[in-house]
Protein backbone atom coordinates (compact mmCIF):
# COMPACT_ATOMS: atom_id res chain seq x y z
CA UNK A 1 -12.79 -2.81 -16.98
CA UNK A 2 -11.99 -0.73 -13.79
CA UNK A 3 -10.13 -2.00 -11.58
CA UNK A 4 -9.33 -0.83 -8.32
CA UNK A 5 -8.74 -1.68 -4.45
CA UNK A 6 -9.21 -1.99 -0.78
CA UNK A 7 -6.19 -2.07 1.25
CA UNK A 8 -6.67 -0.32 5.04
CA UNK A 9 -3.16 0.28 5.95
CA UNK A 10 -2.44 0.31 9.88
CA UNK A 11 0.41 0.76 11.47
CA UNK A 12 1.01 -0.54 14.53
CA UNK A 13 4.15 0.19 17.21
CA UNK A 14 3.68 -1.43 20.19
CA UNK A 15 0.22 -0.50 21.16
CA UNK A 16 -0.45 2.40 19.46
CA UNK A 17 -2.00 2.78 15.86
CA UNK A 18 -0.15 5.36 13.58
CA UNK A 19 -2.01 7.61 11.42
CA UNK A 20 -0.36 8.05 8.08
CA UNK A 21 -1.31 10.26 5.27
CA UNK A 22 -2.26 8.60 2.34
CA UNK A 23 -3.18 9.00 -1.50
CA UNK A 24 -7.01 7.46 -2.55
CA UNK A 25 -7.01 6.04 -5.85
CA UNK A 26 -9.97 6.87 -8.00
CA UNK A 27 -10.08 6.62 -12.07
CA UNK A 28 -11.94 10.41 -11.82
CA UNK A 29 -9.69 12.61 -13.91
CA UNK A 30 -5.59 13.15 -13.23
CA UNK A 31 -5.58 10.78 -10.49
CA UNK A 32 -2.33 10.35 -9.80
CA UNK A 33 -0.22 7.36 -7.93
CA UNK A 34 3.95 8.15 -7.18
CA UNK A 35 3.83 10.61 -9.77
CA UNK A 36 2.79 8.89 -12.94
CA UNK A 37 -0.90 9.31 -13.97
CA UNK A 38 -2.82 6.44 -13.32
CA UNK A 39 -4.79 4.01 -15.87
CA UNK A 40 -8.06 2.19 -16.02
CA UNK A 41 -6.40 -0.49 -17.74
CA UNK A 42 -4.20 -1.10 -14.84
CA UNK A 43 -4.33 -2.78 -11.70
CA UNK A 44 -3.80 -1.50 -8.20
CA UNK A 45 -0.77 -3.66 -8.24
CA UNK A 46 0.54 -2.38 -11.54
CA UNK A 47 0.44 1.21 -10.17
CA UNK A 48 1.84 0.29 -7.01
CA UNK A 49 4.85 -1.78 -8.50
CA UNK A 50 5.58 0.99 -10.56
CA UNK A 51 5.28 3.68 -8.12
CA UNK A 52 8.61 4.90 -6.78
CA UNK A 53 7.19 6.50 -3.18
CA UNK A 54 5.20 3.34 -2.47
CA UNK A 55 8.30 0.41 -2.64
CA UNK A 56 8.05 0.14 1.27
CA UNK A 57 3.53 -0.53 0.65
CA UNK A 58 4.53 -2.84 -2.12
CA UNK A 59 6.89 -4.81 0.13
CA UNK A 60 4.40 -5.04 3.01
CA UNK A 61 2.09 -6.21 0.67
CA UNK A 62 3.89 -8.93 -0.56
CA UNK A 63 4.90 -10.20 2.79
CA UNK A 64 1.25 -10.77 4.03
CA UNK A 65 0.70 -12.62 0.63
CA UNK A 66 -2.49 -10.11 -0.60
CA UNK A 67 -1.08 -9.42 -3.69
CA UNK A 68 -4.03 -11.50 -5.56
CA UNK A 69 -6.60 -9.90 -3.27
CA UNK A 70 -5.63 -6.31 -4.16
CA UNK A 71 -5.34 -7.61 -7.72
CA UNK A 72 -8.74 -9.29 -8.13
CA UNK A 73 -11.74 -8.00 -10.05
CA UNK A 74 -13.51 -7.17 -6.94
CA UNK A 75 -13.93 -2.53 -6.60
CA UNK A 76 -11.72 -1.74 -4.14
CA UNK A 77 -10.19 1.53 -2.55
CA UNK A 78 -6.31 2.05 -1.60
CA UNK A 79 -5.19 3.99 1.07
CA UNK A 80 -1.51 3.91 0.18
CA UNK A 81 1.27 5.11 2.64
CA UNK A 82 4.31 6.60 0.94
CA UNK A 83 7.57 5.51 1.96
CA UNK A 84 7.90 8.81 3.31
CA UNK A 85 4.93 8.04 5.65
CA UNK A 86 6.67 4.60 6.59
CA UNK A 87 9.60 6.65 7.45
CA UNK A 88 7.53 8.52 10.00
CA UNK A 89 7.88 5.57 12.18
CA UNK A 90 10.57 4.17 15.01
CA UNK A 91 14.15 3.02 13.21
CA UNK A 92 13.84 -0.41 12.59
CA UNK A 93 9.96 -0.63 12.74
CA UNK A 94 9.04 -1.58 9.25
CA UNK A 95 12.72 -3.80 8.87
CA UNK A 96 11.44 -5.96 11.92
CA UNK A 97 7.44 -6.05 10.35
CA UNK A 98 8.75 -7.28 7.25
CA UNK A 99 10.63 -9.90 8.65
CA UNK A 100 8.57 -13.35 7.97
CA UNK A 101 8.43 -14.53 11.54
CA UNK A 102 6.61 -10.95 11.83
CA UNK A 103 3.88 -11.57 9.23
CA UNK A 104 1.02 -12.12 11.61
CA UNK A 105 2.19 -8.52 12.91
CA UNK A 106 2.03 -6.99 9.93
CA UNK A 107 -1.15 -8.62 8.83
């Protein structure tokens, strides 16, 4: 079964949204996620976790808590940031949004 995922990823610093390139993950042929070709027999999470560029996506993820909804058997479509995209923002920016009492933020 395919399985794949929705995740809009904005960025926000102060008031302004960032605009971050980002990778779309299909299962057409030699999609790719962190530089490891991806499966149909994995999960969005699964390619995430084991994706070396997308650590700071995977931490954000887990701090909202929407690990099960990316990895649930509805289609989705990810927009993933890289970390080098996260590091495109102000020091200290995704340190503070990953902080719990930031969730809501982050959300």
């Amino acid at each position: 079964m395919l399985k794949t995922a929705l995740a809009a990823v904005t960025i926000l610093s102060g008031t302004a949204a960032l605009s971050i390139p980002a990778f779309v993950v299909s299962y057409a042929s030699n999609r790719m996620a962190g530089g490891a070709l991806m499966s149909p027999e994995k999960t969005i999470v699964e390619h995430a976790v084991n994706s070396a560029d997308h650590t700071t996506l995977v931490a954000a993820v887990k701090a909202v808590g929407l690990v099960d909804t990316v990895n649930s058997e509805r289609p989705f479509t990810v927009f993933a940031p890289t970390n080098a995209a996260f590091g495109m923002l102000p020091e200290g920016t995704v340190e503070s949004l990953l902080k719990p009492e930031n969730k809501d933020q982050l959300t």
